[in-house]
Protein backbone atom coordinates (compact mmCIF):
# COMPACT_ATOMS: atom_id res chain seq x y z
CA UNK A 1 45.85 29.70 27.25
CA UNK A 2 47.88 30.97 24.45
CA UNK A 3 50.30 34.38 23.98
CA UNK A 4 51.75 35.94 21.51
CA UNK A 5 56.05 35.31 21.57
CA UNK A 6 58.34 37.81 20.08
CA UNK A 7 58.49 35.97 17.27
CA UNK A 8 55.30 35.95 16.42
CA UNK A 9 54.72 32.40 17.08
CA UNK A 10 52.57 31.41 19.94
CA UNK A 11 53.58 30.64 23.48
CA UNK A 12 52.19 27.99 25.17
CA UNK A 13 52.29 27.49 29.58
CA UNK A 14 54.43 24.83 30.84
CA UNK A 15 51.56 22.95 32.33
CA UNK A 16 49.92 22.90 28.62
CA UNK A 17 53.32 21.38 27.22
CA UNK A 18 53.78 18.73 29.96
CA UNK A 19 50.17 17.54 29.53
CA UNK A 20 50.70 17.36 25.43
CA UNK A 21 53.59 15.59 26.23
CA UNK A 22 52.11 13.11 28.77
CA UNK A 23 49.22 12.31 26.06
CA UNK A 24 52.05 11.40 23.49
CA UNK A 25 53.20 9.22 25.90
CA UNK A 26 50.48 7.36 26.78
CA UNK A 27 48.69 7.28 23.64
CA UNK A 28 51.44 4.23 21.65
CA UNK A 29 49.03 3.79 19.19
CA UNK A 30 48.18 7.42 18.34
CA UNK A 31 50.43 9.49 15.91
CA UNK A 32 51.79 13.12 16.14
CA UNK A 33 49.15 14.57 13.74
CA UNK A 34 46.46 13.16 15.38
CA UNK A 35 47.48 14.35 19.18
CA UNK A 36 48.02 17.52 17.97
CA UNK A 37 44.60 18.19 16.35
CA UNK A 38 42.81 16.95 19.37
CA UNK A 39 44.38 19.55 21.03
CA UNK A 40 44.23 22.01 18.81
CA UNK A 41 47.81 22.19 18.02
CA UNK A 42 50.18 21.95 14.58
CA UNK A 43 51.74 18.98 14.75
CA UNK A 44 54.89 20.89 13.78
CA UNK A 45 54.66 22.26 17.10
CA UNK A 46 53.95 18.87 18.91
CA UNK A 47 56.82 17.31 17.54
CA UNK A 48 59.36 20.33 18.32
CA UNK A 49 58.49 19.94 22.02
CA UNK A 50 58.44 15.96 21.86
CA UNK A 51 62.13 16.48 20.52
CA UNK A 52 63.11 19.43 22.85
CA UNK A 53 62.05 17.11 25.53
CA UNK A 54 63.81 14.17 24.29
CA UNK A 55 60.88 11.90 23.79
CA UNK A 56 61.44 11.67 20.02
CA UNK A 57 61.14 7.77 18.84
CA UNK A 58 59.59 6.70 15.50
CA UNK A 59 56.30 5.21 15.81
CA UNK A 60 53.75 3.00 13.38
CA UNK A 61 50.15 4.93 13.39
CA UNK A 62 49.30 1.01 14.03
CA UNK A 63 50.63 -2.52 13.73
CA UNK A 64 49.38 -4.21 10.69
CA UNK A 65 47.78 -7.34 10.41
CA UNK A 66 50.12 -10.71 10.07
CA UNK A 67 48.95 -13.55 7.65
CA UNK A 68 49.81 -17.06 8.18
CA UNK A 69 52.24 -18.91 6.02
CA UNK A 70 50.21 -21.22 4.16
CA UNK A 71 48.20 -17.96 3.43
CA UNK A 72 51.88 -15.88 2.21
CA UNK A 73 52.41 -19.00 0.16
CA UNK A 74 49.10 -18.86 -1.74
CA UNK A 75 49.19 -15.36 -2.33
CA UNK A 76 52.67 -15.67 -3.43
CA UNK A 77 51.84 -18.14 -5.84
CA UNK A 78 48.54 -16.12 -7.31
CA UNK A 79 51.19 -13.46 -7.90
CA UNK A 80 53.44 -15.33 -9.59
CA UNK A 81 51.00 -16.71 -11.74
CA UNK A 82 49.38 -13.18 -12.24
CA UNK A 83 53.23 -12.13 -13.38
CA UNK A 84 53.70 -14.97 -15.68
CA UNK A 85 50.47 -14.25 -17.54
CA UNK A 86 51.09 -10.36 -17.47
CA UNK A 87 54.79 -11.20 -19.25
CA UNK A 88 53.19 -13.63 -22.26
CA UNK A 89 50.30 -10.51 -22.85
CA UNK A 90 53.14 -7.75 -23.18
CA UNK A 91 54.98 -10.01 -25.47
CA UNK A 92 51.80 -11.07 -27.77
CA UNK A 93 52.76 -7.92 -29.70
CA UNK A 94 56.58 -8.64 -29.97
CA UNK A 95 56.14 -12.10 -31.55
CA UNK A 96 54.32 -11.59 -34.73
CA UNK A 97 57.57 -9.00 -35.85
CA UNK A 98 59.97 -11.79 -35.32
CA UNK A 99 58.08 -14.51 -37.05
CA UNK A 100 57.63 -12.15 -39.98
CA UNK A 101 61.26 -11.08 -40.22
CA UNK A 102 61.98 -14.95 -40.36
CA UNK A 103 59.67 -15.75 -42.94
CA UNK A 104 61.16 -12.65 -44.79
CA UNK A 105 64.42 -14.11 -44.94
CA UNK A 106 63.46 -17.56 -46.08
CA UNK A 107 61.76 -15.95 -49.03
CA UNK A 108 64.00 -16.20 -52.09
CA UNK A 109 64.80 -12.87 -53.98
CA UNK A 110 63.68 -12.76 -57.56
């Protein structure tokens, strides 16, 4: 199925190319990589002729999942929460310096 080119690449027939291409096409979901290693192909390749042919558009390997609103909103709100309480344990450490320098100053000197 395959020769050698000139430039040491391979060479693949016409009918071979218009078939790869035809899967791209039909497979929406599917993603370069994955066409190209069921047929046995670099996807560097696949997506050189997909471009040469003028088929190039960017696609998602698959839609994600939506979440409802109320859902966002909870989440949302965990996070924020989450944040908060991440913010007052960084500072724990930051507070006791402070509090000492204070108490430094308000000492009288001998």
């Amino acid at each position: 199925m395959r020769t050698e080119s000139p430039r040491g690449g391979e060479n693949y027939p016409p009918q071979f190319q218009a078939d790869a291409l035809a899967l791209y096409e039909s497979r929406r979901g599917a993603t370069i990589a994955s066409i190209a290693a069921d047929l046995g192909l670099n996807a560097a390749t696949l997506r050189t002729r997909i471009r040469a042919a003028g088929k190039a558009a960017p696609r998602a390997a698959a839609p994600a999942p939506t979440a409802t609103a109320p859902a966002l909103g909870a989440e949302n709100e965990a996070l924020r929460r989450k944040v908060r309480e991440l913010e007052e344990e960084r500072d724990i450490p930051y507070r006791p310096a402070s509090i000492l320098r204070a108490e430094l100053r308000a000492e009288p000197t001998p």
